[in-house]
C-alpha atoms as a PDB file:
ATOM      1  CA  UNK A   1      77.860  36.548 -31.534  1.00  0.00           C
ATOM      2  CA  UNK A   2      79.755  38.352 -34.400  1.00  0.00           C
ATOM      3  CA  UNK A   3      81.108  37.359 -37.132  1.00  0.00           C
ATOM      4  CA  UNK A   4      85.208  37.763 -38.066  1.00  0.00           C
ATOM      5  CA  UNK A   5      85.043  40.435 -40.933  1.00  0.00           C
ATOM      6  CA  UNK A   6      82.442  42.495 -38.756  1.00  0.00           C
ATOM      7  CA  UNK A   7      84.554  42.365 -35.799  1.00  0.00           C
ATOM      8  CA  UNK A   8      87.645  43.302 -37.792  1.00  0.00           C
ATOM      9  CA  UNK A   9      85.786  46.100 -39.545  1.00  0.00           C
ATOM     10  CA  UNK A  10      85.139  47.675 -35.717  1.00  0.00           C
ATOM     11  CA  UNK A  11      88.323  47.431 -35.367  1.00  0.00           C
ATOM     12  CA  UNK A  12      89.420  49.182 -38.912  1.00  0.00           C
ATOM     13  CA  UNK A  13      87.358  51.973 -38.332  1.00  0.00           C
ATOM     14  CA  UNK A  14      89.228  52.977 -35.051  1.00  0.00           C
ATOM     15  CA  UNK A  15      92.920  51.465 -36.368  1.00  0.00           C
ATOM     16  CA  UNK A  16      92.639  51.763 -40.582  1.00  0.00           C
ATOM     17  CA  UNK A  17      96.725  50.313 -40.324  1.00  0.00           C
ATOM     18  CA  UNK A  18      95.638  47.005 -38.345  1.00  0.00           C
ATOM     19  CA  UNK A  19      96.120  43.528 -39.753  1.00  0.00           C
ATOM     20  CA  UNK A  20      93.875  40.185 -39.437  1.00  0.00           C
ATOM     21  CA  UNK A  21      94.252  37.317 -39.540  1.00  0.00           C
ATOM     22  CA  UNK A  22      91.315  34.384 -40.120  1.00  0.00           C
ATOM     23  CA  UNK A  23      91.428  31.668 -38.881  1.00  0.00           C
ATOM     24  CA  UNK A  24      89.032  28.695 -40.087  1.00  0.00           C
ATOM     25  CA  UNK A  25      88.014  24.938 -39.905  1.00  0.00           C
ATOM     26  CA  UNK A  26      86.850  25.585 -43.570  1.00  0.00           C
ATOM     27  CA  UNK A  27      88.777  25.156 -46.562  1.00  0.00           C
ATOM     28  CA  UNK A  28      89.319  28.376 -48.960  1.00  0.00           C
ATOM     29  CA  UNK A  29      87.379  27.765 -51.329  1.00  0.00           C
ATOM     30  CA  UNK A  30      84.228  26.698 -49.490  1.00  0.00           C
ATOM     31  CA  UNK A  31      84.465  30.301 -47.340  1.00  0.00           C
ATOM     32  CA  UNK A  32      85.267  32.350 -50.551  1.00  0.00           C
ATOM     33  CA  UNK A  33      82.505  30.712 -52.361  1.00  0.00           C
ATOM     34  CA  UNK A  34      80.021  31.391 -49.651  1.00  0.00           C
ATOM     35  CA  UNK A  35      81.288  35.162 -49.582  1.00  0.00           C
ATOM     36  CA  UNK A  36      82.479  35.732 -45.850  1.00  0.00           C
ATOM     37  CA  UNK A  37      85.724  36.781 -46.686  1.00  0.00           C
ATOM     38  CA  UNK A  38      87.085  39.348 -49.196  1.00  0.00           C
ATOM     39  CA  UNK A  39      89.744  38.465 -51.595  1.00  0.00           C
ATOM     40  CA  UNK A  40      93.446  39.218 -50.615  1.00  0.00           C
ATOM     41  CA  UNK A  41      92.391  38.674 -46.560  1.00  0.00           C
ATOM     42  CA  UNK A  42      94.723  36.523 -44.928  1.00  0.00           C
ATOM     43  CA  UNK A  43      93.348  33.197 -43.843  1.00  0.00           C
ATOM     44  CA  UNK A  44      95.226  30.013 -42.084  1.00  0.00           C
ATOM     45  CA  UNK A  45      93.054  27.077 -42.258  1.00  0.00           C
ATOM     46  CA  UNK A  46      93.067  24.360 -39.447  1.00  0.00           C
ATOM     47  CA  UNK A  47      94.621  22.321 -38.406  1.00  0.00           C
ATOM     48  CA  UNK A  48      97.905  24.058 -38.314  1.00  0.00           C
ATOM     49  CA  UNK A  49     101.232  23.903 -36.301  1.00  0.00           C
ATOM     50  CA  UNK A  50     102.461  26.410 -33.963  1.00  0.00           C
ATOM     51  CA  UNK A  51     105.429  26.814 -36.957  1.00  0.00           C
ATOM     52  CA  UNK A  52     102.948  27.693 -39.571  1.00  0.00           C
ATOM     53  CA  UNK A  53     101.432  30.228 -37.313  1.00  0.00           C
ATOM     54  CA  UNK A  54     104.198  31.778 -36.639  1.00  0.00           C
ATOM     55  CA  UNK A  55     105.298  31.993 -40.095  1.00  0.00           C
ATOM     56  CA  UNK A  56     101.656  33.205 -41.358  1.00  0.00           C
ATOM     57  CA  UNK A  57     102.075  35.854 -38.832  1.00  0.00           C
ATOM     58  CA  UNK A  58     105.493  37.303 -40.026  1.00  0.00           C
ATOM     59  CA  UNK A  59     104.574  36.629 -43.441  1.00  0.00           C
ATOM     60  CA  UNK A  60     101.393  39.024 -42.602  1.00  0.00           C
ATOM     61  CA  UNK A  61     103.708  41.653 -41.027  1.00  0.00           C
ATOM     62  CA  UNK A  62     106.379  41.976 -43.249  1.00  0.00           C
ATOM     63  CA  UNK A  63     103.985  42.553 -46.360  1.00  0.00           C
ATOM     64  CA  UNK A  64     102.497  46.093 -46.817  1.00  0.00           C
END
């Protein structure tokens, strides 16, 4: 029953160096429109191969 940026907020506030990753049926523009995500958060729309995972993932990790 919560939402992604709450839960990842929890988690910030006990691990401030801890990446996320979104993940969403919804296209970008629709969810930044609507406000639930800040700009600059990381988000992989579906549907999406287990290759673009994996590269959104070490994309995520290798930037600052």
């Amino acid at each position: 029953g919560m939402s992604g940026p709450a839960l990842r907020d929890i988690i910030e506030a006990k691990r401030p160096h801890t990446k996320a990753l979104f993940i969403s049926g919804y296209t970008s523009d629709i969810i930044a429109h609507h406000g639930i995500l800040d700009k600059g958060v990381q988000l992989l729309q579906k549907p999406f191969s287990l290759n673009e995972l994996a590269q959104k993932v070490r994309q995520i990790i290798d930037t600052g």
